[in-house]
Protein backbone atom coordinates (compact mmCIF):
# COMPACT_ATOMS: atom_id res chain seq x y z
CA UNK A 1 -21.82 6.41 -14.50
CA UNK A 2 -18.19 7.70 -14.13
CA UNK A 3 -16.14 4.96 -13.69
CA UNK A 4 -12.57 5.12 -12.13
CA UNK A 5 -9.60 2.97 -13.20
CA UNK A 6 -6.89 2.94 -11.22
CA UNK A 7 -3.15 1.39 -11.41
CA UNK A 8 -0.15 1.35 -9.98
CA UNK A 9 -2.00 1.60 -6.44
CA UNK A 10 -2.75 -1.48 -4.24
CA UNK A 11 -6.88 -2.51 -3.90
CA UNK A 12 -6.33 -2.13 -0.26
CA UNK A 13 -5.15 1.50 -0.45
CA UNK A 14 -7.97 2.29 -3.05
CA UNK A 15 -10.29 0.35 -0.42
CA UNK A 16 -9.30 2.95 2.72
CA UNK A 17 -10.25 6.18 0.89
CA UNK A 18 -13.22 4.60 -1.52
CA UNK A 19 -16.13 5.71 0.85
CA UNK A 20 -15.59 9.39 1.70
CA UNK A 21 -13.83 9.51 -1.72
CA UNK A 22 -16.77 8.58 -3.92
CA UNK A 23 -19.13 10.24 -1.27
CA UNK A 24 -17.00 13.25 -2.21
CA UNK A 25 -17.50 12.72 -5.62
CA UNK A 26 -20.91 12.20 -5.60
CA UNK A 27 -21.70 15.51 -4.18
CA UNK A 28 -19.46 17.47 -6.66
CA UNK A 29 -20.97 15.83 -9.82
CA UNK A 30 -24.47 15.87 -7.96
CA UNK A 31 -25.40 12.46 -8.44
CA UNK A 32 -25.74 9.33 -6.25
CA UNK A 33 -22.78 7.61 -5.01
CA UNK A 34 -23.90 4.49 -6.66
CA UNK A 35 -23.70 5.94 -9.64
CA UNK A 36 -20.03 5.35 -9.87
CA UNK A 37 -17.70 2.15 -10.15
CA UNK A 38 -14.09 1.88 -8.74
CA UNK A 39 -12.06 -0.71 -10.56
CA UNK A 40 -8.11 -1.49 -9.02
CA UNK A 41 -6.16 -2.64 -12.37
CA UNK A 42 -3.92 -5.21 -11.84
CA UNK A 43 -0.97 -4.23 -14.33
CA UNK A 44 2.71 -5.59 -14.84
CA UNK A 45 4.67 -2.62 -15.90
CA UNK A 46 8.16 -3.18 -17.87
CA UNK A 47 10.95 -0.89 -18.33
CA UNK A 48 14.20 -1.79 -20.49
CA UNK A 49 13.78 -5.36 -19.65
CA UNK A 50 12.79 -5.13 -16.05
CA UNK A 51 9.36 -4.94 -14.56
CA UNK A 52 8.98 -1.91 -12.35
CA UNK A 53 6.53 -0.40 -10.12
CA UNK A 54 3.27 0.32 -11.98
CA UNK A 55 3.12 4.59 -12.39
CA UNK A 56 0.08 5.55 -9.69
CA UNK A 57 -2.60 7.09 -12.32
CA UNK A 58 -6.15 7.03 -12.44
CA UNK A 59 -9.01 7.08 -15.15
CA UNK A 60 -12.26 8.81 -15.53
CA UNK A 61 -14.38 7.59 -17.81
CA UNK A 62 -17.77 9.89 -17.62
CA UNK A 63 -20.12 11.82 -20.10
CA UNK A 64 -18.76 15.28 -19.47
CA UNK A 65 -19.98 17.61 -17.01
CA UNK A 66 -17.59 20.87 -17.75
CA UNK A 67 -14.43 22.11 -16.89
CA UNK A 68 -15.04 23.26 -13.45
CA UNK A 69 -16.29 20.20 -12.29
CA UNK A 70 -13.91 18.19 -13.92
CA UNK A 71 -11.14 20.14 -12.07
CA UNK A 72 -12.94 19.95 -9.04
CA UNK A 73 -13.01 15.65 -9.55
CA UNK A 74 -9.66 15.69 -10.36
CA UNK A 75 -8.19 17.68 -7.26
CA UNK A 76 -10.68 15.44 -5.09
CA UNK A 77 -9.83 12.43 -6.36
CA UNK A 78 -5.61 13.21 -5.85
CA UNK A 79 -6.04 14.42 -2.52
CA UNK A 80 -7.80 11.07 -1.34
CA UNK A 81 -4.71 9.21 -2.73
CA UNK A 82 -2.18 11.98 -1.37
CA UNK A 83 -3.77 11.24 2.38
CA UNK A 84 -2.84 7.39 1.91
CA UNK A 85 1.01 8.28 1.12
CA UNK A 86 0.88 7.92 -2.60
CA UNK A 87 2.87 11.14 -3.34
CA UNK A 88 2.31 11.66 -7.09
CA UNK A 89 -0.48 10.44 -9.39
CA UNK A 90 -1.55 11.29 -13.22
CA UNK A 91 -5.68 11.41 -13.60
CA UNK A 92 -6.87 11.14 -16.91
CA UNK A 93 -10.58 11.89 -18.17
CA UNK A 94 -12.09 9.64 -21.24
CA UNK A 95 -15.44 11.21 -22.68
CA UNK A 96 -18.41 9.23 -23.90
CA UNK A 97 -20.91 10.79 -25.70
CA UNK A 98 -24.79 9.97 -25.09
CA UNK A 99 -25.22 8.48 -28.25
CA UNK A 100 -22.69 6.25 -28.51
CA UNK A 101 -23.21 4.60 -24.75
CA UNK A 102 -25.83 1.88 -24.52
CA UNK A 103 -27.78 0.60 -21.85
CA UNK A 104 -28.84 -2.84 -22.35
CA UNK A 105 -29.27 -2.28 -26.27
CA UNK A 106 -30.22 1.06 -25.72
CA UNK A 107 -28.01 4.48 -26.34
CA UNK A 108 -28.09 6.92 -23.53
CA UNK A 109 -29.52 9.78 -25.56
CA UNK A 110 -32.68 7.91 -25.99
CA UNK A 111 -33.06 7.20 -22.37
């Protein structure tokens, strides 16, 4: 279920690393790779009056799986976008809990 939201990158450059990048993923948080969902914001970014290049950063939205993996996500997921020439980029992790995530009417924790 993590799902990654990510601005300020172009759906094409998300597109060249989203294979071995999930694939990556999916063996660190030891789930399948279909588990996940990769979603390319478009955003229009403003700055004293001016639009500007959209800041390269990246959500995580996942139930939490623990520090170590989270690093381990986190260091994954910037060095697939380092490798397509995006030199700096801010990753962000939102939490859901089990019991407040549904599933077609139904909350996680009763799965």
């Amino acid at each position: 279920m993590p799902q990654l939201n990510v601005r300020g990158i172009s759906a094409d450059q998300i597109n060249a690393i989203s294979k071995p990048m999930i694939g990556e993923l999916a063996l660190i948080c030891e789930c399948g790779s279909d588990n996940f969902t990769l979603d390319c914001i478009q955003t229009v970014s403003v700055f004293e009056g001016q639009r500007v290049d959209t800041y390269p950063f990246v959500e995580i939205a996942w139930f939490e799986r623990g520090t170590a993996i989270r690093d381990r996500v986190a260091q994954a997921v910037t060095q697939h976008i380092h490798s397509i020439g995006v030199k700096e980029v801010e990753i962000a992790f939102k939490v859901y809990r089990e019991d407040g995530y549904y599933i077609n009417g139904r909350r996680c924790d009763s799965l």
